[in-house]
PDB file of N, CA and C in Angstrom:
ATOM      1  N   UNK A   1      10.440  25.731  24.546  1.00  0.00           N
ATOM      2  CA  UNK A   1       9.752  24.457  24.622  1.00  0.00           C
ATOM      3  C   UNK A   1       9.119  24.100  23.277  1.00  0.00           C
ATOM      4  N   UNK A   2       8.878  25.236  22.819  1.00  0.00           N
ATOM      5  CA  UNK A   2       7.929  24.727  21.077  1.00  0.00           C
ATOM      6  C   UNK A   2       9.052  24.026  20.355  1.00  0.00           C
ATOM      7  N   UNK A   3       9.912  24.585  20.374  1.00  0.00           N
ATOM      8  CA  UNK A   3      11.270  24.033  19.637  1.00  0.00           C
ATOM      9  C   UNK A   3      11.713  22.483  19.616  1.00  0.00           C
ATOM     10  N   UNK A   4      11.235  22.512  20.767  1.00  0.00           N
ATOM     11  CA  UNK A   4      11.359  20.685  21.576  1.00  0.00           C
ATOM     12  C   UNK A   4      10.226  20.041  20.593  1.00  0.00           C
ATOM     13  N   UNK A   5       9.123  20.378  20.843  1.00  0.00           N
ATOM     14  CA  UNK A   5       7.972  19.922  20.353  1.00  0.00           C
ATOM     15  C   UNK A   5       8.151  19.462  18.706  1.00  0.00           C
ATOM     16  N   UNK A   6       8.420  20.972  18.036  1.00  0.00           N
ATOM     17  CA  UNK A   6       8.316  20.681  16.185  1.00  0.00           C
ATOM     18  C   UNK A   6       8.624  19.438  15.769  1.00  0.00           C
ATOM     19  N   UNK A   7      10.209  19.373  16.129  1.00  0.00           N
ATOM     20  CA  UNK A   7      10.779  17.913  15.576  1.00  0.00           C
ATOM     21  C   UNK A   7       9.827  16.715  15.952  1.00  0.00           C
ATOM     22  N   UNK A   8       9.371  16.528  16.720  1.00  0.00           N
ATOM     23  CA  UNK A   8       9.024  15.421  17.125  1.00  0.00           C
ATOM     24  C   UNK A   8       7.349  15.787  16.379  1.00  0.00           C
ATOM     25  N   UNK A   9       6.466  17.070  15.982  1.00  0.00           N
ATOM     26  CA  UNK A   9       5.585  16.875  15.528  1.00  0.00           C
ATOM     27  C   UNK A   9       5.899  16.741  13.670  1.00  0.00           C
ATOM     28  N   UNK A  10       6.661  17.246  13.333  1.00  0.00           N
ATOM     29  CA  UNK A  10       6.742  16.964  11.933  1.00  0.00           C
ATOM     30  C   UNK A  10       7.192  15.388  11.529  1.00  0.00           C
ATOM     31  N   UNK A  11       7.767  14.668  12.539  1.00  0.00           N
ATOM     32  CA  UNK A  11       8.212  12.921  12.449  1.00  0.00           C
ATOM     33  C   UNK A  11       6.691  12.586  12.477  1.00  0.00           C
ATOM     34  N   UNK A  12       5.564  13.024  13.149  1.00  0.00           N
ATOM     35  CA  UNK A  12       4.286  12.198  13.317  1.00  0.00           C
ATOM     36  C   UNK A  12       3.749  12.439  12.622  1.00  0.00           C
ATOM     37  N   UNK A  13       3.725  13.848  11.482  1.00  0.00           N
ATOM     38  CA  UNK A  13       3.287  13.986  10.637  1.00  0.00           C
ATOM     39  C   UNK A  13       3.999  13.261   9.346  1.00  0.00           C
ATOM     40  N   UNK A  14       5.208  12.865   9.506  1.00  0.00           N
ATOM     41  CA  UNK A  14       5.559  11.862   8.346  1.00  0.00           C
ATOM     42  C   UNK A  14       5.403  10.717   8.106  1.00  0.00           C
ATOM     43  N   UNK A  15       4.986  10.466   9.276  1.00  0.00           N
ATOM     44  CA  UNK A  15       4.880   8.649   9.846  1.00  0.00           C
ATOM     45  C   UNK A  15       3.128   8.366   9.201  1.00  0.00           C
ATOM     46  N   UNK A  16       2.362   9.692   9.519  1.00  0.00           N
ATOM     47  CA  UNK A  16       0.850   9.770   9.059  1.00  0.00           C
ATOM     48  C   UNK A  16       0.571  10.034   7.783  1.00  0.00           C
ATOM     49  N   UNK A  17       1.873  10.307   7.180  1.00  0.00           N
ATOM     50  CA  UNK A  17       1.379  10.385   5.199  1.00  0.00           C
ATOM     51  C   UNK A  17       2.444   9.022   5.103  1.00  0.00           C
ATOM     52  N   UNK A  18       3.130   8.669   5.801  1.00  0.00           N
ATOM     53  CA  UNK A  18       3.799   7.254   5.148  1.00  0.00           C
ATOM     54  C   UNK A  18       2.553   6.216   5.537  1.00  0.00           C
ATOM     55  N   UNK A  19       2.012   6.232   6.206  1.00  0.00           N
ATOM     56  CA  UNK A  19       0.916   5.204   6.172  1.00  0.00           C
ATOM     57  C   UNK A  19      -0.126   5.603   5.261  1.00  0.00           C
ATOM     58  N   UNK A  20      -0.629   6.626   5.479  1.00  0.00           N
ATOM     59  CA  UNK A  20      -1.874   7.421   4.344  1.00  0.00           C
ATOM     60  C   UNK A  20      -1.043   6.155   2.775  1.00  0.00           C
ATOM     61  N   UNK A  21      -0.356   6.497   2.472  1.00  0.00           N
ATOM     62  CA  UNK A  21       0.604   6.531   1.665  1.00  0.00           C
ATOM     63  C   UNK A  21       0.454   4.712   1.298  1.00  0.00           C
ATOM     64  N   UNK A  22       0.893   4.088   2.311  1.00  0.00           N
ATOM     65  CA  UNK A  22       1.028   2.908   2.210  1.00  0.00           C
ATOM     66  C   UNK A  22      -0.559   2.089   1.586  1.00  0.00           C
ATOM     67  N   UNK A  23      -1.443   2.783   2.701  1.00  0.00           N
ATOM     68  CA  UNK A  23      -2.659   2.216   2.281  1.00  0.00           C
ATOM     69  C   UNK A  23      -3.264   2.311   1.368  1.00  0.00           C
ATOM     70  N   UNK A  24      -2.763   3.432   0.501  1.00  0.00           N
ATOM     71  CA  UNK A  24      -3.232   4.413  -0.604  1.00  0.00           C
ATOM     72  C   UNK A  24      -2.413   2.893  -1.535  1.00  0.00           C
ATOM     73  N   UNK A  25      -1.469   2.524  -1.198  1.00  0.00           N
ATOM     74  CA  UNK A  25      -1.352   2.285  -2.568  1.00  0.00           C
ATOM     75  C   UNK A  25      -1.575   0.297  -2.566  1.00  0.00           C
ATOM     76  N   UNK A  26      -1.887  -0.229  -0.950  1.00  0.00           N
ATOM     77  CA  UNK A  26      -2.504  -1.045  -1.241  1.00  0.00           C
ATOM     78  C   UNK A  26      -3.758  -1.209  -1.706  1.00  0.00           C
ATOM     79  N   UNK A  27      -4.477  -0.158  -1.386  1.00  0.00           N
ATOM     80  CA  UNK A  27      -5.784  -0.670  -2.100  1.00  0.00           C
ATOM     81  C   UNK A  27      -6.131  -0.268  -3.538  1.00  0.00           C
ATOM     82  N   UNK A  28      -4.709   0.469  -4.230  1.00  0.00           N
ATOM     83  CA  UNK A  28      -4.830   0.670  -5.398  1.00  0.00           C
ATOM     84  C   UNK A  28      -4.462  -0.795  -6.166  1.00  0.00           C
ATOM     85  N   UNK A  29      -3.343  -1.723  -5.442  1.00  0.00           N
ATOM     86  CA  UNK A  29      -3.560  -2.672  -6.201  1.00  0.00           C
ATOM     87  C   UNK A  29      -4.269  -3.915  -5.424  1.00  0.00           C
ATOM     88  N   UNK A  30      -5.142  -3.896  -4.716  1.00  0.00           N
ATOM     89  CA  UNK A  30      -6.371  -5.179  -4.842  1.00  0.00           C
ATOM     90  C   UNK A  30      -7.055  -4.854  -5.726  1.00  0.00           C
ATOM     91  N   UNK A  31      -7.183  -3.322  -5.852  1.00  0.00           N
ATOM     92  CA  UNK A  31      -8.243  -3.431  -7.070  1.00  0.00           C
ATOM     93  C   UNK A  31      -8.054  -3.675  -8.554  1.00  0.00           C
ATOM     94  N   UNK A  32      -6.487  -3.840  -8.778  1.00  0.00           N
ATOM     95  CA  UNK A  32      -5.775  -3.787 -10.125  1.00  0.00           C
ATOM     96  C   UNK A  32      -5.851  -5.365  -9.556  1.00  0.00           C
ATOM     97  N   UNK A  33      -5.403  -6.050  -8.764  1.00  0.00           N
ATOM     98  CA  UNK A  33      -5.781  -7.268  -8.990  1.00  0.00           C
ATOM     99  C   UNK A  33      -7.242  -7.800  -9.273  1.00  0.00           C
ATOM    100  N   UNK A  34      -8.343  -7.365  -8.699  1.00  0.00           N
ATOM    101  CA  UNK A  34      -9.562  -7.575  -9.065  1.00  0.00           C
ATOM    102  C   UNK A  34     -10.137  -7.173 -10.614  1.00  0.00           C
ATOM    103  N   UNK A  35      -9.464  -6.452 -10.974  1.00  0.00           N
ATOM    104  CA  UNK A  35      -9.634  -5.479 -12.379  1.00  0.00           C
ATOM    105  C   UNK A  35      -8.807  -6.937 -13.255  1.00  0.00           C
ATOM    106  N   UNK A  36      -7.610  -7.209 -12.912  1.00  0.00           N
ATOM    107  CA  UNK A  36      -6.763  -8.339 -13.821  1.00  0.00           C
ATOM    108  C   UNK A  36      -7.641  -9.720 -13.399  1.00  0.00           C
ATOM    109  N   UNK A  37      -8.205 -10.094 -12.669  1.00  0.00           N
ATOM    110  CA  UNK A  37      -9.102 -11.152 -12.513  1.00  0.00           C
ATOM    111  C   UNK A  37     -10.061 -11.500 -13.102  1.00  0.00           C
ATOM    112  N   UNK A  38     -11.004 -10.262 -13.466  1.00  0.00           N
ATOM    113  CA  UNK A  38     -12.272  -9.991 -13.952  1.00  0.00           C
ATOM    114  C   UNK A  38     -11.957  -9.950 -15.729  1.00  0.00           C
ATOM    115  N   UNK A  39     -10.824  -9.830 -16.186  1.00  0.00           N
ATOM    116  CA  UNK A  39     -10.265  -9.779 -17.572  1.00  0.00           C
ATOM    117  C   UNK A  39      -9.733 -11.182 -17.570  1.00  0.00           C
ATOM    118  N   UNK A  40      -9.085 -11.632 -17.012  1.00  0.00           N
ATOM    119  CA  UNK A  40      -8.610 -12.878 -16.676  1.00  0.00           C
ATOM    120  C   UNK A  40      -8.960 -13.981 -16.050  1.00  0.00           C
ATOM    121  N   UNK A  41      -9.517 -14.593 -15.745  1.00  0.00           N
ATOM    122  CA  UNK A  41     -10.451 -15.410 -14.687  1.00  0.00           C
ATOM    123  C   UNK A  41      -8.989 -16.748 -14.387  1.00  0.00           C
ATOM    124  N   UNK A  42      -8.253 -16.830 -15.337  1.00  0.00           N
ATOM    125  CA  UNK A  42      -7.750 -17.696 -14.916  1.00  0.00           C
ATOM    126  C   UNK A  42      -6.644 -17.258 -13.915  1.00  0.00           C
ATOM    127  N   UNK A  43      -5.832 -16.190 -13.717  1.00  0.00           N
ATOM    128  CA  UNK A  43      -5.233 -15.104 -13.066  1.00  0.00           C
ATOM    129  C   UNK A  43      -5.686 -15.154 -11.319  1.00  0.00           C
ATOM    130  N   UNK A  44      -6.698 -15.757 -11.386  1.00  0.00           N
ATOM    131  CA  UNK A  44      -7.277 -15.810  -9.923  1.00  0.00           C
ATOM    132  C   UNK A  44      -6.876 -16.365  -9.027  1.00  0.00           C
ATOM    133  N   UNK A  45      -5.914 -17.254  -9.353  1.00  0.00           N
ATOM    134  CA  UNK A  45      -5.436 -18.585  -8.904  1.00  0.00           C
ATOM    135  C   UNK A  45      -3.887 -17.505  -7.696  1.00  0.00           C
ATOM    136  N   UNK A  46      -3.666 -17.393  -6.632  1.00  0.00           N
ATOM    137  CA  UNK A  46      -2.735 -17.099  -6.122  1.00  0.00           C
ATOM    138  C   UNK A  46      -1.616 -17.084  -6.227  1.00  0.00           C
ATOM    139  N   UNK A  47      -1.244 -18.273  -6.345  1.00  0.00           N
ATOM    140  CA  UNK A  47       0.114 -18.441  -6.580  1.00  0.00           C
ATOM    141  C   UNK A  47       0.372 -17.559  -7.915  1.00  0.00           C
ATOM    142  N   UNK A  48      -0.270 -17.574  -8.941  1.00  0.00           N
ATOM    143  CA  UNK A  48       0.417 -16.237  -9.704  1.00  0.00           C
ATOM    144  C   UNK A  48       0.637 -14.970  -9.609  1.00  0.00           C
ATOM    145  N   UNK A  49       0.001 -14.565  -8.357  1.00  0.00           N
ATOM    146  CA  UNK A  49       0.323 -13.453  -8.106  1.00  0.00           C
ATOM    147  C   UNK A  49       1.440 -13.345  -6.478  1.00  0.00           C
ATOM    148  N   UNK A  50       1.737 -14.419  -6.262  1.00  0.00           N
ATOM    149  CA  UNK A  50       3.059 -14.318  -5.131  1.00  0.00           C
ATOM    150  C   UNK A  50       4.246 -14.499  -6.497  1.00  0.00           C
ATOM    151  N   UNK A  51       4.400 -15.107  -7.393  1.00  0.00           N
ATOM    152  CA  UNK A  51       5.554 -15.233  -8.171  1.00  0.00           C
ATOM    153  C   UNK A  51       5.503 -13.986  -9.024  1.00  0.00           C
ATOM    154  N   UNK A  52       4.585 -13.096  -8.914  1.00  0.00           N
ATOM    155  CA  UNK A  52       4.667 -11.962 -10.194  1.00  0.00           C
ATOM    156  C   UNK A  52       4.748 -10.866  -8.845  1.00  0.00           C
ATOM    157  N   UNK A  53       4.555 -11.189  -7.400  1.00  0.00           N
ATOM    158  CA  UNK A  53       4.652  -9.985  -6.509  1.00  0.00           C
ATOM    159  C   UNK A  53       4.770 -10.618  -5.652  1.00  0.00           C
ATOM    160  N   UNK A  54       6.396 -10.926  -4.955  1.00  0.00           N
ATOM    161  CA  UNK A  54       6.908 -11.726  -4.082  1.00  0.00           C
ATOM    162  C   UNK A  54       6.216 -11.152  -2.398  1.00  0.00           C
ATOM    163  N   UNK A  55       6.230  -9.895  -2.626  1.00  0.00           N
ATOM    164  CA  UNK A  55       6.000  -9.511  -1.435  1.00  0.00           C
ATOM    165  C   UNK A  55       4.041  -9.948  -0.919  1.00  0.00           C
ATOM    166  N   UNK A  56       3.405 -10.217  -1.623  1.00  0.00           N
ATOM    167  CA  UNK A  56       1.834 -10.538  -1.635  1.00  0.00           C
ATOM    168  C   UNK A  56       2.222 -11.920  -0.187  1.00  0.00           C
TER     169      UNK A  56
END
């Protein structure tokens, strides 16, 4: 029965560093956007940052 179990606990453990993971690296860049804002003031404006990061 453990055997049954592993697979399915090492997928939840990948699924829990792919999110760790994900969030890790959104909030690395709000703050690189806040960091390019604060150097830039004009940069603030949105739309430059959907055409320089389509996915935003």
């Amino acid at each position: 029965m453990e055997a049954r179990l592993m697979p399915s606990a090492r997928r939840m453990m990948r699924a829990e560093h792919a999110l760790y993971l994900a969030r890790q690296l959104s909030a690395d860049f709000v703050v690189s956007i806040a960091l390019d804002i604060e150097v830039n003031p004009l940069r603030a404006d949105p739309e430059f940052y959907r055409q320089a990061h389509p996915f935003c």
